[in-house]
Protein backbone atom coordinates (compact mmCIF):
# COMPACT_ATOMS: atom_id res chain seq x y z
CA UNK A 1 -2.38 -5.49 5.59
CA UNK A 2 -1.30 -7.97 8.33
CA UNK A 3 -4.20 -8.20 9.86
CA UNK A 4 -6.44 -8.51 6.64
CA UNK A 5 -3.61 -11.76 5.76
CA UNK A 6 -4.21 -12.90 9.45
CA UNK A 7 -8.03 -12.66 9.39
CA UNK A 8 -8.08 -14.45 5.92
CA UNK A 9 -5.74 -17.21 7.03
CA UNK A 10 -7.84 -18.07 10.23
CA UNK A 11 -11.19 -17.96 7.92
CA UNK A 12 -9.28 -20.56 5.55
CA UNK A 13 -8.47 -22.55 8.51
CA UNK A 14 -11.64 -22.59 9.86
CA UNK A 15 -13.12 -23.42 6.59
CA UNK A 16 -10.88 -26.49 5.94
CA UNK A 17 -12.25 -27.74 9.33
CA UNK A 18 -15.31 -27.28 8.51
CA UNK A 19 -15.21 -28.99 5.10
CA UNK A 20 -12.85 -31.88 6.69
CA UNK A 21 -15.59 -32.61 9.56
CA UNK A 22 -19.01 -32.15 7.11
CA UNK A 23 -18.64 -35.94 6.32
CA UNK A 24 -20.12 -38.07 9.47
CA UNK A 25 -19.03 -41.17 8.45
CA UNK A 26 -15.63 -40.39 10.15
CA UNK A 27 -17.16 -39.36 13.09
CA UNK A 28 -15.38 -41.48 16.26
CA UNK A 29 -16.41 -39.65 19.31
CA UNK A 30 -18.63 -36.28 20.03
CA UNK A 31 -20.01 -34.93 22.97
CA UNK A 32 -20.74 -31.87 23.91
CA UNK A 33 -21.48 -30.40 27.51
CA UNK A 34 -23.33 -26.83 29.01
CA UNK A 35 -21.50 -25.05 31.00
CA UNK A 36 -22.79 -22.16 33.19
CA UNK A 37 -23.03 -19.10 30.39
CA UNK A 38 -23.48 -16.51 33.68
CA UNK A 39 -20.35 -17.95 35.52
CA UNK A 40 -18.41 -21.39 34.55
CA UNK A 41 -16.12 -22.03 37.44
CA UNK A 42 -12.31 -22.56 36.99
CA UNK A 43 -12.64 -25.78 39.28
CA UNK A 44 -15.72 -27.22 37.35
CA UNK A 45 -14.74 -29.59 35.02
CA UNK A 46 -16.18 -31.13 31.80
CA UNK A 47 -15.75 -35.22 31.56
CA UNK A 48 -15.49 -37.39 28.42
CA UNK A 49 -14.89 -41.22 28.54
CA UNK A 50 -13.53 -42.49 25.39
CA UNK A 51 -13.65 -46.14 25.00
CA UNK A 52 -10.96 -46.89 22.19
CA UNK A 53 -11.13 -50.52 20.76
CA UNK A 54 -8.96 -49.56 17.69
CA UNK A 55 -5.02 -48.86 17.84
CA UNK A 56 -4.50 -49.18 14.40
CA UNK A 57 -6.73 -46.07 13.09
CA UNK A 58 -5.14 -42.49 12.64
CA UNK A 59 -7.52 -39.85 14.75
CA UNK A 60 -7.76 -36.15 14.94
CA UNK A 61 -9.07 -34.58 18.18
CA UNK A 62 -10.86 -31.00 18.03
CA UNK A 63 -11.88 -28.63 20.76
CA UNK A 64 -15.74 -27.45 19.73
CA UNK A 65 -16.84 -24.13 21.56
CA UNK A 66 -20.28 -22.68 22.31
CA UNK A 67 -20.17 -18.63 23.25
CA UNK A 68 -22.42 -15.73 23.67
CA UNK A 69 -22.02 -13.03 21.55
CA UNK A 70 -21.89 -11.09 24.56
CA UNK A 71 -18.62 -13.08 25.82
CA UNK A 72 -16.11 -10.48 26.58
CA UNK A 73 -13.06 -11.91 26.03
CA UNK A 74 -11.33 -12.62 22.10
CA UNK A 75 -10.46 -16.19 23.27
CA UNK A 76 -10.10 -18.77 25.85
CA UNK A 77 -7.58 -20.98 27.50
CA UNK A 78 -8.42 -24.66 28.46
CA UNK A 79 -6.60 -27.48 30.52
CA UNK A 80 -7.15 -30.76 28.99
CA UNK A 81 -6.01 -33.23 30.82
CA UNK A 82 -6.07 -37.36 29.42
CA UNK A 83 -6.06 -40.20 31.57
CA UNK A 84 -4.88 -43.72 29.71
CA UNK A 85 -6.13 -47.17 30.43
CA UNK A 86 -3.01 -47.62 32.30
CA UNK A 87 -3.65 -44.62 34.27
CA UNK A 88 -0.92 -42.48 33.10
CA UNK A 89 -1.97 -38.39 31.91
CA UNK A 90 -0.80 -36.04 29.58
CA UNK A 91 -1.22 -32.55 30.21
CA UNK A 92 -2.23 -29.51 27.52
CA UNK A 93 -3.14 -26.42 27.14
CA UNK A 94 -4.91 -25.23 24.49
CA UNK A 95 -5.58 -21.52 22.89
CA UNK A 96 -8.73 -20.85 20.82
CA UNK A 97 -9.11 -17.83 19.40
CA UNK A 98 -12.53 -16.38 19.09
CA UNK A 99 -12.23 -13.28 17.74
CA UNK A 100 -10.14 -10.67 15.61
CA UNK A 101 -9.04 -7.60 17.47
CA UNK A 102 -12.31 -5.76 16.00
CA UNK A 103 -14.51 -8.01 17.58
CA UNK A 104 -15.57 -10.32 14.69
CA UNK A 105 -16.56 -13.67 15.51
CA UNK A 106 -14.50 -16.13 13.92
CA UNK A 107 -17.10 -18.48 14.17
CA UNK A 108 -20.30 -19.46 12.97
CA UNK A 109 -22.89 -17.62 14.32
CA UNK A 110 -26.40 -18.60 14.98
CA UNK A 111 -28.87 -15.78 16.98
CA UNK A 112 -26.83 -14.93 19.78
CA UNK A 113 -24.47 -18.04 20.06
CA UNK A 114 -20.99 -18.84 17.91
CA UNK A 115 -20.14 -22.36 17.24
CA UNK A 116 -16.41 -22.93 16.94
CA UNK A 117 -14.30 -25.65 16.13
CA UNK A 118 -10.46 -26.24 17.02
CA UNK A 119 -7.42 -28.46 16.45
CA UNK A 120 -6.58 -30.54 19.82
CA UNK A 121 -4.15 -33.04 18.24
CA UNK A 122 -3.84 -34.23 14.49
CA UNK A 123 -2.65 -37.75 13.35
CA UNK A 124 -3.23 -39.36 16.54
CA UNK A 125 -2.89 -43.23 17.45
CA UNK A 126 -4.11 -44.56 20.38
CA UNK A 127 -1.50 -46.69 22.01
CA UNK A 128 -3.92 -48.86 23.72
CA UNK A 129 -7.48 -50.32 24.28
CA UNK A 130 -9.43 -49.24 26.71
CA UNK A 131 -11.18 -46.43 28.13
CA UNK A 132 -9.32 -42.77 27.43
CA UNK A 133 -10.71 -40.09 29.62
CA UNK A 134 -11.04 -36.54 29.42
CA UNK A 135 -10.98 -33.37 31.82
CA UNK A 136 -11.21 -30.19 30.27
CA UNK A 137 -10.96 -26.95 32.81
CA UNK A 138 -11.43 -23.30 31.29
CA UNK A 139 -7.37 -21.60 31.45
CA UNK A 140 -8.73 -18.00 31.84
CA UNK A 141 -6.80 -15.62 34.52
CA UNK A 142 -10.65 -15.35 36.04
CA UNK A 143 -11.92 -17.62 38.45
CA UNK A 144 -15.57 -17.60 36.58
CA UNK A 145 -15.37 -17.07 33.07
CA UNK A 146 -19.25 -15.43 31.31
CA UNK A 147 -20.40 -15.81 28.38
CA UNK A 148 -19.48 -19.91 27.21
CA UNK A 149 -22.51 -22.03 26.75
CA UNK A 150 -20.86 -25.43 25.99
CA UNK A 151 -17.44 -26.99 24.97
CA UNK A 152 -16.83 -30.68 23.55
CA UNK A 153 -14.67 -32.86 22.41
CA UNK A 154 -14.81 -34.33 18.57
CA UNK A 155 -12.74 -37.33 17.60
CA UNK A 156 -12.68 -37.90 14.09
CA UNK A 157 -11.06 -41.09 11.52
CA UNK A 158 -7.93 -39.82 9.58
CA UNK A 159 -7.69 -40.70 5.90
CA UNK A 160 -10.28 -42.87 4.38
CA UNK A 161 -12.87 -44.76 6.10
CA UNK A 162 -14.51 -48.44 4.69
């Protein structure tokens, strides 16, 4: 019974970011970037310049994930790390669960690939302008993690857009 509430909590989650994103009008920022599917390096890291001219507008961030069905793991770890216009960085980690204990993708699946989406940060102002920039390292206990195709990073307008 847990598990069943679990699973069907996660799919409405996943559904309300789905139906939150479908409008591209309140599209900021996406980018998404391959990573080696037979062995993405724990050093290798994925870039993202943000150049922020607005520091009035509310933003969500989200974590988008590209994996094999053949990835063996039921999530991944990654380091993101942000570097301001005034060079200061914040440091997270962030969990994104792939699958349920079964094996079931939470994702949307395509052939042999899922695509994923996941909350970074919600209801986010940028304190500055300037250029906001990005490193995200996998977090997995392995020093080559199989099986991811691609990660990005989608930055979206909260509330309503003119």
């Amino acid at each position: 019974m847990r598990k069943l509430m679990r699973v069907t909590i996660l799919a409405l989650l996943f559904g309300a970011a789905v139906l939150t994103t479908a409008c591209n009008k309140n599209v900021y920022y996406t980018s998404q970037q391959d990573v080696d599917e037979m062995g993405w390096n724990m050093n290798d890291k994925l870039d993202f310049d943000v150049d922020v001219q607005d520091t009035l507008q509310v933003f969500d961030f989200f974590i988008d994930v590209r994996n094999s069905v053949h990835y063996p793991k039921a999530n991944v770890f990654f380091f993101i790390n942000t570097t301001f216009p005034d060079g200061s960085v914040a440091y997270d980690t962030l969990e994104c669960p792939l699958a349920d204990v079964e094996g079931h993708w939470y994702g949307r699946r395509t052939g042999r690939y899922v695509d994923s989406r996941y909350v970074f940060r919600r209801h986010v102002i940028f304190p500055r302008t300037g250029n906001y920039h990005f490193e995200v390292f996998h977090g997995m206990r392995d020093t080559n993690v199989v099986g991811l195709k691609s990660v990005g990073l989608h930055i979206e307008r909260f509330g309503n857009v003119k």
